[in-house]
N, C-alpha and C. Protein backbone atom coordinates (compact mmCIF):
# COMPACT_ATOMS: atom_id res chain seq x y z
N UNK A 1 0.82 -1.20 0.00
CA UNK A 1 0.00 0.00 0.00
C UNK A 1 0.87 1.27 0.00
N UNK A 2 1.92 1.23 0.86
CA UNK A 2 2.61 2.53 0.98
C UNK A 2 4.02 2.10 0.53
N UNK A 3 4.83 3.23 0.18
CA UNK A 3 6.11 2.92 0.16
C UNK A 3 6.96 2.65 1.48
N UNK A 4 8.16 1.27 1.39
CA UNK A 4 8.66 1.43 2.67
C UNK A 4 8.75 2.84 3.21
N UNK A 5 9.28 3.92 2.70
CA UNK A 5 9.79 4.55 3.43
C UNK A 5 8.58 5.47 4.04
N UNK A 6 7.49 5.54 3.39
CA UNK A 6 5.97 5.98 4.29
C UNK A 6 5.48 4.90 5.55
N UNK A 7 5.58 3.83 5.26
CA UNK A 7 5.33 2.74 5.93
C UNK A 7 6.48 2.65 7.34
N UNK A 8 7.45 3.05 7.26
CA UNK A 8 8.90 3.59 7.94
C UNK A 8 8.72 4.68 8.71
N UNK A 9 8.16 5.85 8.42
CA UNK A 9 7.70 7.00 8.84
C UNK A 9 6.63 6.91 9.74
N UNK A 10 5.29 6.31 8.81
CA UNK A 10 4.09 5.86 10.05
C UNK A 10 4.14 5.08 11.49
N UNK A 11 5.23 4.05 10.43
CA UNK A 11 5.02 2.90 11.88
C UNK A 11 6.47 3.75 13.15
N UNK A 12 7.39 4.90 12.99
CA UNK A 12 7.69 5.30 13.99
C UNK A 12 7.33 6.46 14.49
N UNK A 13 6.36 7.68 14.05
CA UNK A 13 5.79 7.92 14.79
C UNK A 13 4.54 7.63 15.50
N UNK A 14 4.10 6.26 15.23
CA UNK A 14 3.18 5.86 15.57
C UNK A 14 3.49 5.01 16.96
N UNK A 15 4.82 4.95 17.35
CA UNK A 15 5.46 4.21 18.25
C UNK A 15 5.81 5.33 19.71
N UNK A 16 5.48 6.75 19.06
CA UNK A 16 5.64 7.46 19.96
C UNK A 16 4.09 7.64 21.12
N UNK A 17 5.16 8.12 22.61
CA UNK A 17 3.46 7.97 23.62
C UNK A 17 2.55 8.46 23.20
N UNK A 18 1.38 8.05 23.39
CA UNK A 18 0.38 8.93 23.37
C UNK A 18 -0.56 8.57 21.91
N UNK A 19 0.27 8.17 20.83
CA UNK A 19 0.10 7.78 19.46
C UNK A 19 -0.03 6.17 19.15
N UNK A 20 -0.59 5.90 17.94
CA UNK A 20 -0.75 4.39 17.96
C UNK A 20 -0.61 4.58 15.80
N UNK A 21 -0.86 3.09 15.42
CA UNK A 21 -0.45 3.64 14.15
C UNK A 21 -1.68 4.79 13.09
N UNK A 22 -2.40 4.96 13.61
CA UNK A 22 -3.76 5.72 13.14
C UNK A 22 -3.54 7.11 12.82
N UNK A 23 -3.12 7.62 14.27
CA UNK A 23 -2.08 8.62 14.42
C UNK A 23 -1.24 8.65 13.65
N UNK A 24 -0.37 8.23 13.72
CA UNK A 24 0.97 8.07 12.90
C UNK A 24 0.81 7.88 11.40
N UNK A 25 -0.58 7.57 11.27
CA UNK A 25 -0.65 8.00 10.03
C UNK A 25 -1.10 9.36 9.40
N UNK A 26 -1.78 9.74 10.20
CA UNK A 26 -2.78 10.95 10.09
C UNK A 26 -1.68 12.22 10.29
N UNK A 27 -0.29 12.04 11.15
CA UNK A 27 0.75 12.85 11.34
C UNK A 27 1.67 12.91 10.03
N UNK A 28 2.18 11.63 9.71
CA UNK A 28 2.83 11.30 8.30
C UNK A 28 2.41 11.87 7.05
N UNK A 29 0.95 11.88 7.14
CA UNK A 29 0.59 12.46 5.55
C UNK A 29 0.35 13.77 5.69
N UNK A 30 0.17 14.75 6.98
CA UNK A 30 0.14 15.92 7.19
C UNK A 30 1.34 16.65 6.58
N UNK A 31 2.74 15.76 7.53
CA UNK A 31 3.92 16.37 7.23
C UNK A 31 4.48 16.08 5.48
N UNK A 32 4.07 15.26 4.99
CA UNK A 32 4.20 14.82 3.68
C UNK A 32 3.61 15.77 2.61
N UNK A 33 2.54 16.14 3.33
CA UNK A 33 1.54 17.19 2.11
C UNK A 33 2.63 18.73 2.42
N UNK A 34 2.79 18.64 3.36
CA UNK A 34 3.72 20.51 3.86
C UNK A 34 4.45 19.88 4.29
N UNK A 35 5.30 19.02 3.30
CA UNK A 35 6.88 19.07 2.95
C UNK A 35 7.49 20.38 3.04
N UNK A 36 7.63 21.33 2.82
CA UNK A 36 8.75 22.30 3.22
C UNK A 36 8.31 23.30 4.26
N UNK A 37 6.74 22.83 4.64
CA UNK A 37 6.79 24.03 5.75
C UNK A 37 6.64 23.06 7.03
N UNK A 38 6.38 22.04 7.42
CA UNK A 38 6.58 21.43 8.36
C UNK A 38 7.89 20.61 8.59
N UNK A 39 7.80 19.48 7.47
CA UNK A 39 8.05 18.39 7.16
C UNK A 39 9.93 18.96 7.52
N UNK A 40 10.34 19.92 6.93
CA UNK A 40 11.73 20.39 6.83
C UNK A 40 11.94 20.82 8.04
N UNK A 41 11.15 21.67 8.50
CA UNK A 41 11.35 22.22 10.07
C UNK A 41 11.14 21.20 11.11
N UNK A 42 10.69 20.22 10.89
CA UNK A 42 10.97 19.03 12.17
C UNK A 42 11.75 18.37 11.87
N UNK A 43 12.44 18.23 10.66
CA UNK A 43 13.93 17.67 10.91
C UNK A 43 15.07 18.27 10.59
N UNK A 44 14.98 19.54 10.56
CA UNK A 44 15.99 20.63 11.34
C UNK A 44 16.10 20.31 12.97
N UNK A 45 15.09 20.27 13.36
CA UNK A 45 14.79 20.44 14.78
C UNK A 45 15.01 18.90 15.60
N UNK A 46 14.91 18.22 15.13
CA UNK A 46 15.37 16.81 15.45
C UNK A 46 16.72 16.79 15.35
N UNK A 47 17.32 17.11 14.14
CA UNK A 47 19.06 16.82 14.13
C UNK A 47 19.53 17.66 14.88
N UNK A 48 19.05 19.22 15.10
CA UNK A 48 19.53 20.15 15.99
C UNK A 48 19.86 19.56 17.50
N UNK A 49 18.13 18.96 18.03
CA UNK A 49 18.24 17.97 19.20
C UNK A 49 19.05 17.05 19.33
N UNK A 50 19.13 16.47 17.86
CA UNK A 50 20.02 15.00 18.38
C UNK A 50 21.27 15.14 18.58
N UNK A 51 22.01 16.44 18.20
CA UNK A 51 23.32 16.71 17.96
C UNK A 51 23.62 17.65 19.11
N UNK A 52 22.87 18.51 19.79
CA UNK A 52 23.31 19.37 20.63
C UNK A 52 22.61 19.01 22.46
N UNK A 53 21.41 18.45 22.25
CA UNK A 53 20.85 18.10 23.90
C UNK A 53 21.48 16.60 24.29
N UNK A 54 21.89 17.30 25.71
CA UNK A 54 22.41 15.95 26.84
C UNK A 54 21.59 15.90 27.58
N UNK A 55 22.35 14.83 28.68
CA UNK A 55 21.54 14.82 30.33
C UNK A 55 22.76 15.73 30.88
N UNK A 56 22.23 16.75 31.70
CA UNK A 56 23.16 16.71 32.58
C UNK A 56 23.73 15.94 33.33
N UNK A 57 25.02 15.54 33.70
CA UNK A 57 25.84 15.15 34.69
C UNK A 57 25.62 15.43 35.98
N UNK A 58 25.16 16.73 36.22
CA UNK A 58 24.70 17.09 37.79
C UNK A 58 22.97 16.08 37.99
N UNK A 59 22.20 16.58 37.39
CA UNK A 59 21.06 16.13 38.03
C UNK A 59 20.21 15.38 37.03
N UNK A 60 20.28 15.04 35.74
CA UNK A 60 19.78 14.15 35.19
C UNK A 60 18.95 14.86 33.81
N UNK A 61 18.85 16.57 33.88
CA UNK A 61 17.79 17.17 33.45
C UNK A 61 18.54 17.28 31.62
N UNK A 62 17.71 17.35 30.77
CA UNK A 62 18.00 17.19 29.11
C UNK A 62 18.08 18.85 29.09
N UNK A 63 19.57 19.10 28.54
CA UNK A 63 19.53 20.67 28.07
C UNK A 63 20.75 20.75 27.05
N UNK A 64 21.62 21.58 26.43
CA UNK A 64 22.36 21.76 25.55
C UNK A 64 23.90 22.53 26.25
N UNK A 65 23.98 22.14 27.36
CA UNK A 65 24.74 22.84 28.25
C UNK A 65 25.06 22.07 29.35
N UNK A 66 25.91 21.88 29.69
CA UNK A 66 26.32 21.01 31.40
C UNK A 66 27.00 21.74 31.97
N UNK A 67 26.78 22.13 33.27
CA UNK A 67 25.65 21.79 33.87
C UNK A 67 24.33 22.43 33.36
N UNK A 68 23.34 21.38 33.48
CA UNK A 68 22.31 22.50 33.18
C UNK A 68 21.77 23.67 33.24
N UNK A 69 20.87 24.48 32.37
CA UNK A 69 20.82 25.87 33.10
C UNK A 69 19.90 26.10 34.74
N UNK A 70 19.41 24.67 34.82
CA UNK A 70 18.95 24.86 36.28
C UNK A 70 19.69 25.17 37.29
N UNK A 71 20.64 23.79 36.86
CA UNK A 71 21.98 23.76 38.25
C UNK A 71 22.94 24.73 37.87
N UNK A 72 22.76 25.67 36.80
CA UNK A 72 24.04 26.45 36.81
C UNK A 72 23.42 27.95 37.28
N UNK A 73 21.97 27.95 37.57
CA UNK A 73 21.53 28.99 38.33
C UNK A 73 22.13 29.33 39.73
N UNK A 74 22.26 30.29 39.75
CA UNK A 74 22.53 31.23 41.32
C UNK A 74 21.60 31.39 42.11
N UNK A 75 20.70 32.11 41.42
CA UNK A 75 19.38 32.43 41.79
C UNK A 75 18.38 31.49 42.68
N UNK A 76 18.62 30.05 42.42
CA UNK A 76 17.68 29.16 42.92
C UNK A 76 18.21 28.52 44.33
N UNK A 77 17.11 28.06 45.31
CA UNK A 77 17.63 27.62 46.80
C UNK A 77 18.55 26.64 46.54
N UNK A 78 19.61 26.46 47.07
CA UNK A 78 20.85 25.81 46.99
C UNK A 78 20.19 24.80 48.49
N UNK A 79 19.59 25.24 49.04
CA UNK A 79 19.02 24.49 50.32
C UNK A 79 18.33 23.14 50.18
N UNK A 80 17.20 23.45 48.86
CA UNK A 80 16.22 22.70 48.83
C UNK A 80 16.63 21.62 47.66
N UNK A 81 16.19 20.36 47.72
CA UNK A 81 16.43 19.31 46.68
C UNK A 81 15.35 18.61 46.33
N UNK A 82 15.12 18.48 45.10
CA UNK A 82 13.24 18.04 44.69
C UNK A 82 13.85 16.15 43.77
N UNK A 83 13.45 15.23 44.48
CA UNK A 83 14.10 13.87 43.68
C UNK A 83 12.53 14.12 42.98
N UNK A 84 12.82 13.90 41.75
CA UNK A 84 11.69 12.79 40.59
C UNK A 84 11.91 11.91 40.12
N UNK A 85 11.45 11.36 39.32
CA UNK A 85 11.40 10.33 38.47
C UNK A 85 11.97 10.19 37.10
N UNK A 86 11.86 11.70 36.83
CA UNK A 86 11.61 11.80 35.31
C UNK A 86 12.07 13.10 34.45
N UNK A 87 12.40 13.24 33.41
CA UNK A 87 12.61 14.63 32.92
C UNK A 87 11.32 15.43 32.60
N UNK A 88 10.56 14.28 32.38
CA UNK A 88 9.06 14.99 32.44
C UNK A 88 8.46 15.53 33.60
N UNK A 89 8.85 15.05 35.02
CA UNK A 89 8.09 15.01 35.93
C UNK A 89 8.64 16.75 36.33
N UNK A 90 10.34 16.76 36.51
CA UNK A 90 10.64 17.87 36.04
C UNK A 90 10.37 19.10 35.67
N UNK A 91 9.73 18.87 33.98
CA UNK A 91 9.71 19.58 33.56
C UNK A 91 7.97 20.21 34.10
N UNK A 92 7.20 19.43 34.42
CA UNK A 92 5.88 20.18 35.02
C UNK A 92 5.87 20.68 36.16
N UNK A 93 6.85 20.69 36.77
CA UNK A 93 7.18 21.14 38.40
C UNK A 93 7.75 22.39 37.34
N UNK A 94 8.32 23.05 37.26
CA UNK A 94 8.82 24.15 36.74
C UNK A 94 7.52 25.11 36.02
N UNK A 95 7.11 24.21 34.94
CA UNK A 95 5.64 24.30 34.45
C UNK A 95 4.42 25.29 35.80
N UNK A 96 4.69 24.64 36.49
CA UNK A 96 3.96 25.44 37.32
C UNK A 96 4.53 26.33 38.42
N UNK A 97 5.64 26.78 38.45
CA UNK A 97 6.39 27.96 38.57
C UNK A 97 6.41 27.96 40.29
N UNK A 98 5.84 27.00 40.92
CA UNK A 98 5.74 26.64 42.54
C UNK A 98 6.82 25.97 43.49
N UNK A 99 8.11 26.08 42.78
CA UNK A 99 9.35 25.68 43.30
C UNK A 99 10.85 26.14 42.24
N UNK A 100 11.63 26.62 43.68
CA UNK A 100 12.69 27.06 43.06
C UNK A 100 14.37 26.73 43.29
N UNK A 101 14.47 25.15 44.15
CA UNK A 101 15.05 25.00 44.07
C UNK A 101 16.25 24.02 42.82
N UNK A 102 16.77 23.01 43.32
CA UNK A 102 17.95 22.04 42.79
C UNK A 102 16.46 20.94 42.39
N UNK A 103 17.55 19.92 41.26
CA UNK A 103 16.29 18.82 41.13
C UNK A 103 17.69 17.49 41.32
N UNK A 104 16.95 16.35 41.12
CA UNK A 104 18.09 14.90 41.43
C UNK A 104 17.18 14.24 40.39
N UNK A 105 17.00 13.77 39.06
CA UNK A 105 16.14 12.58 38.33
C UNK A 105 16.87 11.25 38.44
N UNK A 106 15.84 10.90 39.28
CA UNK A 106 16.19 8.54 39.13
C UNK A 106 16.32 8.56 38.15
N UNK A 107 15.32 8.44 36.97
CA UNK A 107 15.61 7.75 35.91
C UNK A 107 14.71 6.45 35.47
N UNK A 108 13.68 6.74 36.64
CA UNK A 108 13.04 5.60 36.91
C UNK A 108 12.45 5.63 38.27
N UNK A 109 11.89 4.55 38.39
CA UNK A 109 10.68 4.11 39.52
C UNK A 109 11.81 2.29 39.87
N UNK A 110 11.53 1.97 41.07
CA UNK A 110 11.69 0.14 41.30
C UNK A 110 10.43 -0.09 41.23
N UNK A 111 10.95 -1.36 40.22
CA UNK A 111 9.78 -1.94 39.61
C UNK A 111 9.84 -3.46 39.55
N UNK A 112 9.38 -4.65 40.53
CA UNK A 112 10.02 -5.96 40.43
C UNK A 112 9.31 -6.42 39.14
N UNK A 113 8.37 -6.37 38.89
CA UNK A 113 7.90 -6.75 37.25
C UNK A 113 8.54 -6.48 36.03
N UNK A 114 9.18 -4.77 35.79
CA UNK A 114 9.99 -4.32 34.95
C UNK A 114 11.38 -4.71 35.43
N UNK A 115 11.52 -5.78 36.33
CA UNK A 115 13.49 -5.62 36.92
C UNK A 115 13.87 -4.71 36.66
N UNK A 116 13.61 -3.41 37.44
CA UNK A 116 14.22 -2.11 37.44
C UNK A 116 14.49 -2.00 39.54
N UNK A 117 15.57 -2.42 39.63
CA UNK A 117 16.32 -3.15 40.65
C UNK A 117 16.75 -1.38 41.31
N UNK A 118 17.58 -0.96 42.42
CA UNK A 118 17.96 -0.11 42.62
C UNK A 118 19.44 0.12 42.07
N UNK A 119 20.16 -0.77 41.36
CA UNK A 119 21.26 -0.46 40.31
C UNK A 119 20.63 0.64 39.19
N UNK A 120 19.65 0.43 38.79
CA UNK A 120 19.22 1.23 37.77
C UNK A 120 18.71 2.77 38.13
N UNK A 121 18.59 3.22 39.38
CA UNK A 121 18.56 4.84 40.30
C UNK A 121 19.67 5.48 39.79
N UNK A 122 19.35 6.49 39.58
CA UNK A 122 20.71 7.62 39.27
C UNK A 122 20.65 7.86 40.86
N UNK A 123 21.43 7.22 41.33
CA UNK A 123 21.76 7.54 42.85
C UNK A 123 23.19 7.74 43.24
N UNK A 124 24.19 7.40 42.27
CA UNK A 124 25.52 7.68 42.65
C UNK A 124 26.31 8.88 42.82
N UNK A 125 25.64 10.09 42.99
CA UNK A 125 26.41 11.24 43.12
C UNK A 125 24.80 12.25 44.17
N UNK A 126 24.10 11.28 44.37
CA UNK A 126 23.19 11.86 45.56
C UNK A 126 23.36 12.93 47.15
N UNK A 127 24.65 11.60 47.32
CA UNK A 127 24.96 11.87 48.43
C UNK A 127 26.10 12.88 48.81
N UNK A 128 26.89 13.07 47.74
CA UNK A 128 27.38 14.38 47.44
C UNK A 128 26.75 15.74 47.35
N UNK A 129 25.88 15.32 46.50
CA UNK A 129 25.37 16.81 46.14
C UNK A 129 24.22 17.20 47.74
N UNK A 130 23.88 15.92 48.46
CA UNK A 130 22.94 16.65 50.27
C UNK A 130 24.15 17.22 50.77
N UNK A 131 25.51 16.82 50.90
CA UNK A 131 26.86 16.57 51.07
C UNK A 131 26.99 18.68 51.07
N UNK A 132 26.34 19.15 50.01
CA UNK A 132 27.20 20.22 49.80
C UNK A 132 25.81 21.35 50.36
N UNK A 133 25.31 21.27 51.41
CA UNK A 133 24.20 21.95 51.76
C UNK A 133 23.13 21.80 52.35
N UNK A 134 22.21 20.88 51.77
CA UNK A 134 20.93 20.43 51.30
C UNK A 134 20.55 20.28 52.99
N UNK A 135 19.25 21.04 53.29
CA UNK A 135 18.61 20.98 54.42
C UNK A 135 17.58 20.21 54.17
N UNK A 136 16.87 20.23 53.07
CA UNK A 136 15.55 19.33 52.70
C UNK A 136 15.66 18.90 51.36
N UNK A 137 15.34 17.42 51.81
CA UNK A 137 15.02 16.45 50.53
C UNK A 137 13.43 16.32 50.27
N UNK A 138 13.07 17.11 49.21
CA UNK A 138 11.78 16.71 48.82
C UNK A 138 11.34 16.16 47.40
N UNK A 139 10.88 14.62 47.99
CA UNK A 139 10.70 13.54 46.98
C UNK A 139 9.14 13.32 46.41
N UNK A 140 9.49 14.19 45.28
CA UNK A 140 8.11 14.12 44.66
C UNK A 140 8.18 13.09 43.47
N UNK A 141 7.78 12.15 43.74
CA UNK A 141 6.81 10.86 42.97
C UNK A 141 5.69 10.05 43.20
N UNK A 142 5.49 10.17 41.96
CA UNK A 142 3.90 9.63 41.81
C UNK A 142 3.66 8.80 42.95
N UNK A 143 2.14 8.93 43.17
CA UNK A 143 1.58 8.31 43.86
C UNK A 143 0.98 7.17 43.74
N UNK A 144 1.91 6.37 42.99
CA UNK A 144 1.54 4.46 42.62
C UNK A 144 2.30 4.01 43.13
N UNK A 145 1.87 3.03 43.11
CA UNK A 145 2.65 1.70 43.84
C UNK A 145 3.89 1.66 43.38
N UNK A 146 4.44 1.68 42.33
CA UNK A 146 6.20 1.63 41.89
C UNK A 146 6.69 3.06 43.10
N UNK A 147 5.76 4.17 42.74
CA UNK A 147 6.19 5.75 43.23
C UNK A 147 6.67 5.43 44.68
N UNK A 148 5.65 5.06 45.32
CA UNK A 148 5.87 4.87 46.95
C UNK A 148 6.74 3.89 47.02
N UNK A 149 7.00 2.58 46.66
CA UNK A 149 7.98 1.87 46.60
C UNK A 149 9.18 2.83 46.85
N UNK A 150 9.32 2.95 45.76
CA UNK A 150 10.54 3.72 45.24
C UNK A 150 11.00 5.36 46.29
N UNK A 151 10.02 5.60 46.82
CA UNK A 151 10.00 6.73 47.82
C UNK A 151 10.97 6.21 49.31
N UNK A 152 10.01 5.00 49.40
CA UNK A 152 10.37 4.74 50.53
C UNK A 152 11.51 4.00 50.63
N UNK A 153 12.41 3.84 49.78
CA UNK A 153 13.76 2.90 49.44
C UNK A 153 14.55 4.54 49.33
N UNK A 154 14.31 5.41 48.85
CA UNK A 154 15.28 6.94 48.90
C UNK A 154 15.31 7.05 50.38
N UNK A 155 14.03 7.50 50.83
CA UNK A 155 13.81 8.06 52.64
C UNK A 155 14.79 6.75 52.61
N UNK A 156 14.94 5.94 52.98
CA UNK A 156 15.56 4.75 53.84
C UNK A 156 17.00 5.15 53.41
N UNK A 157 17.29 5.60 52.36
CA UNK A 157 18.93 5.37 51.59
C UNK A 157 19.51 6.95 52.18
N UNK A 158 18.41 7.82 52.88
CA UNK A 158 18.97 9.11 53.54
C UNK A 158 18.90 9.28 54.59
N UNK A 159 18.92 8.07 55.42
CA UNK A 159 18.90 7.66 56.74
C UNK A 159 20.41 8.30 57.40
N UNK A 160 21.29 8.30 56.22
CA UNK A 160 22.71 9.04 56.44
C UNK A 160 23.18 9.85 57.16
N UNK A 161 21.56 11.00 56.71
CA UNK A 161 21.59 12.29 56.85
C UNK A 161 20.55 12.63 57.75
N UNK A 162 21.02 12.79 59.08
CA UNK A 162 19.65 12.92 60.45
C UNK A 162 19.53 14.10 60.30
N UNK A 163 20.44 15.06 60.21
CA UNK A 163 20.06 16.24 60.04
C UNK A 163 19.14 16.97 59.13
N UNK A 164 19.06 16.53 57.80
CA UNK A 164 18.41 17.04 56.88
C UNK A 164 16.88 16.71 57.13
N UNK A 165 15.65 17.75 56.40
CA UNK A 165 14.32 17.27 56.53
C UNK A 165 14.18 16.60 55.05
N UNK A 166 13.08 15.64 55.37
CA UNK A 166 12.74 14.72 54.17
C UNK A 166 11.26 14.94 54.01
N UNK A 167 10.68 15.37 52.95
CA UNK A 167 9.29 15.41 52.83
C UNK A 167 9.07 14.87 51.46
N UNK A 168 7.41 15.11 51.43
CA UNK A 168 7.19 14.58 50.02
C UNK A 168 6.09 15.43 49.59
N UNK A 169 5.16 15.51 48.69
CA UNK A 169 4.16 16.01 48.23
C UNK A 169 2.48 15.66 49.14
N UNK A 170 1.76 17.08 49.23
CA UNK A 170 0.55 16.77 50.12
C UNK A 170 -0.19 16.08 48.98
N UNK A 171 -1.86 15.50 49.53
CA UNK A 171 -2.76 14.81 48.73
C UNK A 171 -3.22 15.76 48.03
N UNK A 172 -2.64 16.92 47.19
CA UNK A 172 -2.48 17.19 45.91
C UNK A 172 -2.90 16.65 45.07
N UNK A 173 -1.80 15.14 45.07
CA UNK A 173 -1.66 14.71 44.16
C UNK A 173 -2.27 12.90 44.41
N UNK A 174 -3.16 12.80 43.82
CA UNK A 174 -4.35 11.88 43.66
C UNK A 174 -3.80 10.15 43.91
N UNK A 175 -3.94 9.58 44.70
CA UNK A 175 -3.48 8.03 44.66
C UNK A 175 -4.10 7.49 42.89
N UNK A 176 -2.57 7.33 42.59
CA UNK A 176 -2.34 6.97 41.11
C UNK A 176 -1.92 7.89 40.21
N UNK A 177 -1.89 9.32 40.68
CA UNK A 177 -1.72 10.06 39.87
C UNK A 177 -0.39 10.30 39.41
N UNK A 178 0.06 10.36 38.78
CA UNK A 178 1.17 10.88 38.32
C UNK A 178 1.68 12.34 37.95
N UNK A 179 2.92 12.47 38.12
CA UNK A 179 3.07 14.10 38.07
C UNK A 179 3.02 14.61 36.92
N UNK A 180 3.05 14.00 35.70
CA UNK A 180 3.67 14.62 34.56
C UNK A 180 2.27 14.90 33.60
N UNK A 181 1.31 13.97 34.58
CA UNK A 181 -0.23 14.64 34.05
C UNK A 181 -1.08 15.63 34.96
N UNK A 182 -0.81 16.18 35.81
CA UNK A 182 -1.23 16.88 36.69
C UNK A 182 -1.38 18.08 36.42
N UNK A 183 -2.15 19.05 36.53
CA UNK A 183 -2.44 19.97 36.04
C UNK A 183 -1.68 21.16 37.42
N UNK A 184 -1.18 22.37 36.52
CA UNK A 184 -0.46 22.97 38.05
C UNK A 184 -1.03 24.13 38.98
N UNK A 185 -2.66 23.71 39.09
CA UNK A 185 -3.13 24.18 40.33
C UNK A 185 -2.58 22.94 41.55
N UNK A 186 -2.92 21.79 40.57
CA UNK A 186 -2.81 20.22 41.56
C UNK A 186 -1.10 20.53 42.09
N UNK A 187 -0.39 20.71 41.37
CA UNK A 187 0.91 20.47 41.90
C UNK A 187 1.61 21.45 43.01
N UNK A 188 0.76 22.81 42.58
CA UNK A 188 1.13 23.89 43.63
C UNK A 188 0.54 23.66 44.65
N UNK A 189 -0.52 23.15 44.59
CA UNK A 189 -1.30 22.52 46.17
C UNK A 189 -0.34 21.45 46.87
N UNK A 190 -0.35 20.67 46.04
CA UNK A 190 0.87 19.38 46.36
C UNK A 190 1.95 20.01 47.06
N UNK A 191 2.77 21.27 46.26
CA UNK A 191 4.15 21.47 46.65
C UNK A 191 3.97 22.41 48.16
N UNK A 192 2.98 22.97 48.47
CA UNK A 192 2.59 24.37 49.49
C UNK A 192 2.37 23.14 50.33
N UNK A 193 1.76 22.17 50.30
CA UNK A 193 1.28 21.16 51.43
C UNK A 193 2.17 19.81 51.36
N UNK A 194 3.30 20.27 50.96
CA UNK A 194 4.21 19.06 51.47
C UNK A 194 4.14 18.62 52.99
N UNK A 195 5.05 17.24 53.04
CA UNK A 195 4.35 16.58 54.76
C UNK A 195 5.70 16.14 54.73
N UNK A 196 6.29 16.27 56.32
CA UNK A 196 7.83 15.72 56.61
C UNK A 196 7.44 13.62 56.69
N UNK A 197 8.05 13.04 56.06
CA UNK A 197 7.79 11.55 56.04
C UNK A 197 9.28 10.93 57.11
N UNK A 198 8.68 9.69 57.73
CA UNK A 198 9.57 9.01 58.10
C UNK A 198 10.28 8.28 57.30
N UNK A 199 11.52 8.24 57.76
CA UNK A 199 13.10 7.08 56.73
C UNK A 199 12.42 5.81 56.93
């Protein structure tokens, strides 16, 4: 029906979240018809990405610069430390403009179904960076079963640090919900009504 290379096109953006191949088709022949006004400008913008954005080294976050321009801010609490999950989760905490400190991204959730074990935590330069300040660790992840898992294996792994406060997000944020769909009245409620948790 199609040429590989339409058939190539559909079936990978159709592989992206959120999309299935229906989508991916309905996206494909869009960009195909406005070949030079779309079609060219998203893959400018892709090779631009693929060639110039990293993770940072400090905290996990995707930018074109290391350290990122978060962690290479002045401006932001050097006090406070926000763990997520995710570059997404991240990026909606900012999104809603209700916190201004440092961030730490896992990289992930523990997950015994997915064998996503605690080898797989971006946790190896954690304890450095509470190391250089950090009065409060606040661990915002989702509120599922991997999230709290995974919450309560950090609180336990900062048992280190008696001094520091450890909190997490108030019921904001919905049992099951996740952060990266949350809308940011929900998250500023969440972040204003954080709760100190036990290690």
């Amino acid at each position: 029906m199609h040429s590989p290379e339409i058939s190539n096109l559909i079936q990978l953006i159709g592989k992206l979240p959120g999309l299935g191949q229906r989508s991916g088709r309905r996206i494909a022949l869009h960009m195909l018809n406005n070949k030079e006004i779309i079609l060219k400008n998203v893959l400018d913008a892709l090779t631009q990405a693929y060639e110039n954005i990293k993770a940072c080294t400090v905290c996990g976050n995707l930018d074109t610069t290391i350290p990122c321009t978060i962690c290479a801010s002045l401006k932001r609490d050097q006090k406070i430390l926000c763990i997520v999950e995710s570059v997404a989760d991240l990026w909606a905490i900012e999104r809603s403009k209700t916190y201004a400190g440092y961030y730490h991204v896992l990289g992930g959730l523990l997950s015994a179904i997915d064998g996503v074990g605690p080898d797989r935590l971006h946790l190896h330069n954690l304890h450095q960076r509470i190391e250089q300040g950090v009065d409060e660790v606040i661990l915002s992840l989702s509120a599922t079963v991997d999230g709290q898992t995974t919450l309560h294996f950090v609180a336990n792994h900062l048992k280190n640090f008696p001094n520091i406060k450890i909190t997490t997000l108030s019921h904001g944020v919905p049992v099951g919900g996740e952060l990266d769909y949350l809308d940011d009245g929900t998250l500023t409620v969440a972040f204003s009504g954080r709760r100190t948790i036990a290690a």
